[in-house]
N, C-alpha and C. Protein backbone atom coordinates (compact mmCIF):
# COMPACT_ATOMS: atom_id res chain seq x y z
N UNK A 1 -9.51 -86.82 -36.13
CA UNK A 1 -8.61 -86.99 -37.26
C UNK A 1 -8.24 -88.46 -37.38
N UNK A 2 -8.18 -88.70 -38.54
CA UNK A 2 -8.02 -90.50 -38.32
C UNK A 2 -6.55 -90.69 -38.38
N UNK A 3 -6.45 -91.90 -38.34
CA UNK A 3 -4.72 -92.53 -37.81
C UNK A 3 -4.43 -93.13 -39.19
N UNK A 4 -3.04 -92.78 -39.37
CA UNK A 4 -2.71 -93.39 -41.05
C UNK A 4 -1.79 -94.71 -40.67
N UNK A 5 -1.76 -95.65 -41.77
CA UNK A 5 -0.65 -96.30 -41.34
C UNK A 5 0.61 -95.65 -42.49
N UNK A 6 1.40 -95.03 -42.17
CA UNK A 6 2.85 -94.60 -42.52
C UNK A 6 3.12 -95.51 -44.05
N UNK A 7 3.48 -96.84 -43.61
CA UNK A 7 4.50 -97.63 -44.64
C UNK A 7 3.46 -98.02 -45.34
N UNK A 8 2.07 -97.98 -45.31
CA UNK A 8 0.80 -98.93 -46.43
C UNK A 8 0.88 -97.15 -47.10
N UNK A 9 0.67 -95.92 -46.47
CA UNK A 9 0.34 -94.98 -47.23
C UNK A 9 1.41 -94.65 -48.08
N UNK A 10 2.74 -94.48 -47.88
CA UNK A 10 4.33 -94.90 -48.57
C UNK A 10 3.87 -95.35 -50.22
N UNK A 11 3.18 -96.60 -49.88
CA UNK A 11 2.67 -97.33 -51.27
C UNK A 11 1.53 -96.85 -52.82
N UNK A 12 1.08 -96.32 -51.63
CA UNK A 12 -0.02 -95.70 -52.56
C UNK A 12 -0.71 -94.57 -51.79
N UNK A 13 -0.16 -93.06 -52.01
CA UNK A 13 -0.86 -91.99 -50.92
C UNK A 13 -1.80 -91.71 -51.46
N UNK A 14 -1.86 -91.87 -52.77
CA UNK A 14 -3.34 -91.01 -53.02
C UNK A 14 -4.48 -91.98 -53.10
N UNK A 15 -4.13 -92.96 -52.36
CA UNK A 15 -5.36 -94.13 -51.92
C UNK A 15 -5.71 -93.50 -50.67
N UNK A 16 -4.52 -93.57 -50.05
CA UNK A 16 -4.49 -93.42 -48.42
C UNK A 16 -5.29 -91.55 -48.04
N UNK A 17 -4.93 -90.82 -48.65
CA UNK A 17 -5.98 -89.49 -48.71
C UNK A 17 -6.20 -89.37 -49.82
N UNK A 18 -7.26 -88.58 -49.69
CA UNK A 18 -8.32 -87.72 -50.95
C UNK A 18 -7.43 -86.32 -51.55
N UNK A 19 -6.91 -85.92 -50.69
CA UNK A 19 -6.22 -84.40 -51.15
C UNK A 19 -4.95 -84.52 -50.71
N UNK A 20 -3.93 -83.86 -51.64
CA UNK A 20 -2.67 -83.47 -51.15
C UNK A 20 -2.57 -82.48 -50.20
N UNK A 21 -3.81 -81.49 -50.02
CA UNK A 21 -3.96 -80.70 -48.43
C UNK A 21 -4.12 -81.48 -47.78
N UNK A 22 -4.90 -82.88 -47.41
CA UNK A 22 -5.29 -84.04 -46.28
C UNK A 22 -4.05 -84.58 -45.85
N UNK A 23 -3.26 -84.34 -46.48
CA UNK A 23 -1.64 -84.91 -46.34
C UNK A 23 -1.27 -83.69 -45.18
N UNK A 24 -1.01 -82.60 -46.15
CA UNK A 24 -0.85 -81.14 -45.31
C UNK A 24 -1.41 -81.25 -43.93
N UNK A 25 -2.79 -81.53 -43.78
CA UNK A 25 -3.59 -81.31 -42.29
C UNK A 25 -3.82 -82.14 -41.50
N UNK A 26 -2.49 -83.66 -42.11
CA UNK A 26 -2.76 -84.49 -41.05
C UNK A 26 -2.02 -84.20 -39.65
N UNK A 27 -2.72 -84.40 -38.85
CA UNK A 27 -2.24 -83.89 -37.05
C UNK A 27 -1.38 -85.08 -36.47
N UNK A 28 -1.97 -86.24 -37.64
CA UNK A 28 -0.79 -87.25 -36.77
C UNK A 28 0.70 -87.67 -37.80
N UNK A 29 0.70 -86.87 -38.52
CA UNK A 29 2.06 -87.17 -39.22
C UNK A 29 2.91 -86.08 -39.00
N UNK A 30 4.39 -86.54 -38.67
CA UNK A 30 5.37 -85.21 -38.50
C UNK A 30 5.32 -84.85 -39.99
N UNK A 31 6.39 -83.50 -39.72
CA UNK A 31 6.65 -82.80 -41.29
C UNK A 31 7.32 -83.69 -41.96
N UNK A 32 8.25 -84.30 -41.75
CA UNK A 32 9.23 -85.69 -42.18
C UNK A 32 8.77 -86.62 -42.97
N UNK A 33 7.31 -87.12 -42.29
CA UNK A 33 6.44 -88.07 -43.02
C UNK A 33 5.34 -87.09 -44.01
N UNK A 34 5.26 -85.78 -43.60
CA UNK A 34 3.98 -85.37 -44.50
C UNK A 34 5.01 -85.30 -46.30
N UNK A 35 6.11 -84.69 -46.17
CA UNK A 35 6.92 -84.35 -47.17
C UNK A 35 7.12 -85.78 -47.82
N UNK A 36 7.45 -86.64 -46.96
CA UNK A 36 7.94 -88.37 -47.88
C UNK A 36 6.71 -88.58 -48.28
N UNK A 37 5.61 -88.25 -47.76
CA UNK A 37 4.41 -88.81 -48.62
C UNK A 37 4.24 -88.04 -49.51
N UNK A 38 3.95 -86.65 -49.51
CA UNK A 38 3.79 -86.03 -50.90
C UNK A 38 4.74 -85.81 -52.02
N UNK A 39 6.12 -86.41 -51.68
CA UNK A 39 7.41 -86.68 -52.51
C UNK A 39 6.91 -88.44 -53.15
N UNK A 40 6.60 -89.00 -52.53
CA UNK A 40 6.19 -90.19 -53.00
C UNK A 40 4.95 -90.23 -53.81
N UNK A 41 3.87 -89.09 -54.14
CA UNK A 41 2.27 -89.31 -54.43
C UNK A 41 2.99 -88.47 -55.90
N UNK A 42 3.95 -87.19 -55.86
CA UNK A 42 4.52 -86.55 -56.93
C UNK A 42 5.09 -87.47 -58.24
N UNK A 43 6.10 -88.43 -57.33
CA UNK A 43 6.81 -89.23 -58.32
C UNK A 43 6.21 -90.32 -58.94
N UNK A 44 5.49 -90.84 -57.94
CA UNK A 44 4.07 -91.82 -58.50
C UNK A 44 3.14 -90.98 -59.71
N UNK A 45 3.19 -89.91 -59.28
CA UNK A 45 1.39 -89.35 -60.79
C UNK A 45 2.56 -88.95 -62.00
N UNK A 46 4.17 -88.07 -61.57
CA UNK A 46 4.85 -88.32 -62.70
C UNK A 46 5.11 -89.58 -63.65
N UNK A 47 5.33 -90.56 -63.01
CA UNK A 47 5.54 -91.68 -63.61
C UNK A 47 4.29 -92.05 -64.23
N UNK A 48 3.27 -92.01 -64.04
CA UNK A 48 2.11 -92.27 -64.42
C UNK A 48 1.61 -92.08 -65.74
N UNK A 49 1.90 -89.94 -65.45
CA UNK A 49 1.81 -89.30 -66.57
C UNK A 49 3.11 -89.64 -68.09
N UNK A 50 4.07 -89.92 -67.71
CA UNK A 50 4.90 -90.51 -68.17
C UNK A 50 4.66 -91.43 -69.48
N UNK A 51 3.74 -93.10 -68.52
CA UNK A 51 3.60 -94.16 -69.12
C UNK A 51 2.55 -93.49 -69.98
N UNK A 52 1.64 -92.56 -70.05
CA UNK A 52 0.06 -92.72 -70.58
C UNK A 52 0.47 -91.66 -71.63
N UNK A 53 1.62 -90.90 -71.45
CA UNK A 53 2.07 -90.22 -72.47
C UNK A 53 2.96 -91.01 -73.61
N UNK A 54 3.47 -91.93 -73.09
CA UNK A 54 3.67 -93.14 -74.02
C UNK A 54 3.14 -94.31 -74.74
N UNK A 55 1.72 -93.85 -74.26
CA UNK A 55 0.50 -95.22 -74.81
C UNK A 55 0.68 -96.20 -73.77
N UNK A 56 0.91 -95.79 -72.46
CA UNK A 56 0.69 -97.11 -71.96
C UNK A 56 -0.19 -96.83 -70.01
N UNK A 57 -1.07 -96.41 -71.02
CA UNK A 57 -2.01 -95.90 -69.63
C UNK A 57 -1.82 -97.11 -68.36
N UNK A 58 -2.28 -96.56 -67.39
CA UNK A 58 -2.82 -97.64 -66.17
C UNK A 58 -4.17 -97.27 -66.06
N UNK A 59 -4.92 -97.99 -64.80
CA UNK A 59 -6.25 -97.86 -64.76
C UNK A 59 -6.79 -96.59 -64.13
N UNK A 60 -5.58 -95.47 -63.62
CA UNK A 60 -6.15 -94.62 -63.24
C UNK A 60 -5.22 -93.44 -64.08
N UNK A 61 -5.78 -92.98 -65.03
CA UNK A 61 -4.60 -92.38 -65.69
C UNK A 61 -5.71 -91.45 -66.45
N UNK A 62 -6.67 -90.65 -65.70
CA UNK A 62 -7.26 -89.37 -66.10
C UNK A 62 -6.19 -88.17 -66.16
N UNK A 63 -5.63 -88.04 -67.12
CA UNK A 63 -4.25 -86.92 -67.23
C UNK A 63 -5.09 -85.65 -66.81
N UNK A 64 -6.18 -85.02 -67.16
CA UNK A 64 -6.66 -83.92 -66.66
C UNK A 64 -6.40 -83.70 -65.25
N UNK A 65 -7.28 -84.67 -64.45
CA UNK A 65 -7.03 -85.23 -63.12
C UNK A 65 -5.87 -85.11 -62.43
N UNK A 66 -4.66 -85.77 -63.13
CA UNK A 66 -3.89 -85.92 -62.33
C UNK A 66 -2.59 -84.69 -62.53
N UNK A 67 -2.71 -84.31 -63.84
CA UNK A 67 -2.21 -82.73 -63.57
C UNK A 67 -2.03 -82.01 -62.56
N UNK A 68 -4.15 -81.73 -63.12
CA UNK A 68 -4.16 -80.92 -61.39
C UNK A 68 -3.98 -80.97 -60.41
N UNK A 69 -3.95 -82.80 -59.68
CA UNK A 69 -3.25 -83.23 -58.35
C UNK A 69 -1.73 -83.22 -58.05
N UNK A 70 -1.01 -83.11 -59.05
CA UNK A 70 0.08 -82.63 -59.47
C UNK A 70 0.65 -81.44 -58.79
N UNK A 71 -0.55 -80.51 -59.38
CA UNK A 71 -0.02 -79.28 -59.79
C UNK A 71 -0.47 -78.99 -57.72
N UNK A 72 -1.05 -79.66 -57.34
CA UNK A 72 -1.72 -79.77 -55.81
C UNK A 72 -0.63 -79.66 -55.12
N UNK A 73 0.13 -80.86 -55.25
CA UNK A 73 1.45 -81.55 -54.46
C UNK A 73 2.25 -80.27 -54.42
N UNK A 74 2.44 -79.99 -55.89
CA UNK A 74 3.67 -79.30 -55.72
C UNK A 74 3.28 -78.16 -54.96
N UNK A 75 2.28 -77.75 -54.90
CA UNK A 75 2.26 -76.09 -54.58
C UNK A 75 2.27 -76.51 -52.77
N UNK A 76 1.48 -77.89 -52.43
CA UNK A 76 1.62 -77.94 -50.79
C UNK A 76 3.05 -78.54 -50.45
N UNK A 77 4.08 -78.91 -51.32
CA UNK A 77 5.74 -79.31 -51.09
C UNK A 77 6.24 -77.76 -50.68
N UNK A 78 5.68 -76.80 -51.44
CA UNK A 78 6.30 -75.69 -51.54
C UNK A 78 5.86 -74.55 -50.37
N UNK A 79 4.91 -74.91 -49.79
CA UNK A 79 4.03 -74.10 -48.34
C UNK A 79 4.96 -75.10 -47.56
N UNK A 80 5.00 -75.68 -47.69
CA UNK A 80 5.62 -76.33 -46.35
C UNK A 80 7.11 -76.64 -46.14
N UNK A 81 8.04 -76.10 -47.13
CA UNK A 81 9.19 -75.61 -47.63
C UNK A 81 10.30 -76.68 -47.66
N UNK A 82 11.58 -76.86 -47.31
CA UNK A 82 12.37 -77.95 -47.45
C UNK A 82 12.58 -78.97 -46.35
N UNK A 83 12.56 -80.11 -46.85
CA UNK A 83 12.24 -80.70 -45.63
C UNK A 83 13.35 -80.84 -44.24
N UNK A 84 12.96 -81.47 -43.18
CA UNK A 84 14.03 -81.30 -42.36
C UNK A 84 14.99 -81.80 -42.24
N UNK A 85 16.47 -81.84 -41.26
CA UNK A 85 17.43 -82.79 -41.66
C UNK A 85 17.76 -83.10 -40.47
């Protein structure tokens, strides 16, 4: 399983994995960090969808695409339930 760096993946997760399950099945992130990353990859493709719904695409702004990665996040936020405290 490879080693993430935490605060570079923070920035951009859906650089840092391919799937919002790869988030789910990483072995080296606690639940703490799997949830801040897929809370961070959510609010990032919202905002996204946001700008490109306003005419102001970015360079990765396949709305089909990112729906469905969307629609990814949320359903693995929701298997893996509220986060801890």
């Amino acid at each position: 399983m490879a080693s993430y760096d935490f605060s570079k993946a923070m920035k951009n997760p859906g650089r840092a994995f391919a799937t919002p399950e790869s988030v789910e099945q990483a072995q080296d992130l606690s639940p703490a960090q799997k949830h801040a990353l897929l809370t961070q990859w959510r609010n990032q493709l919202e905002q996204l969808m946001v700008a490109t719904e306003e005419n102001m695409p970015g360079p990765e702004s396949a709305t089909g695409v990112n729906a469905d990665c969307l629609r990814r996040i949320v359903d693995a936020l929701i298997r893996m339930g509220p986060p801890a405290t």
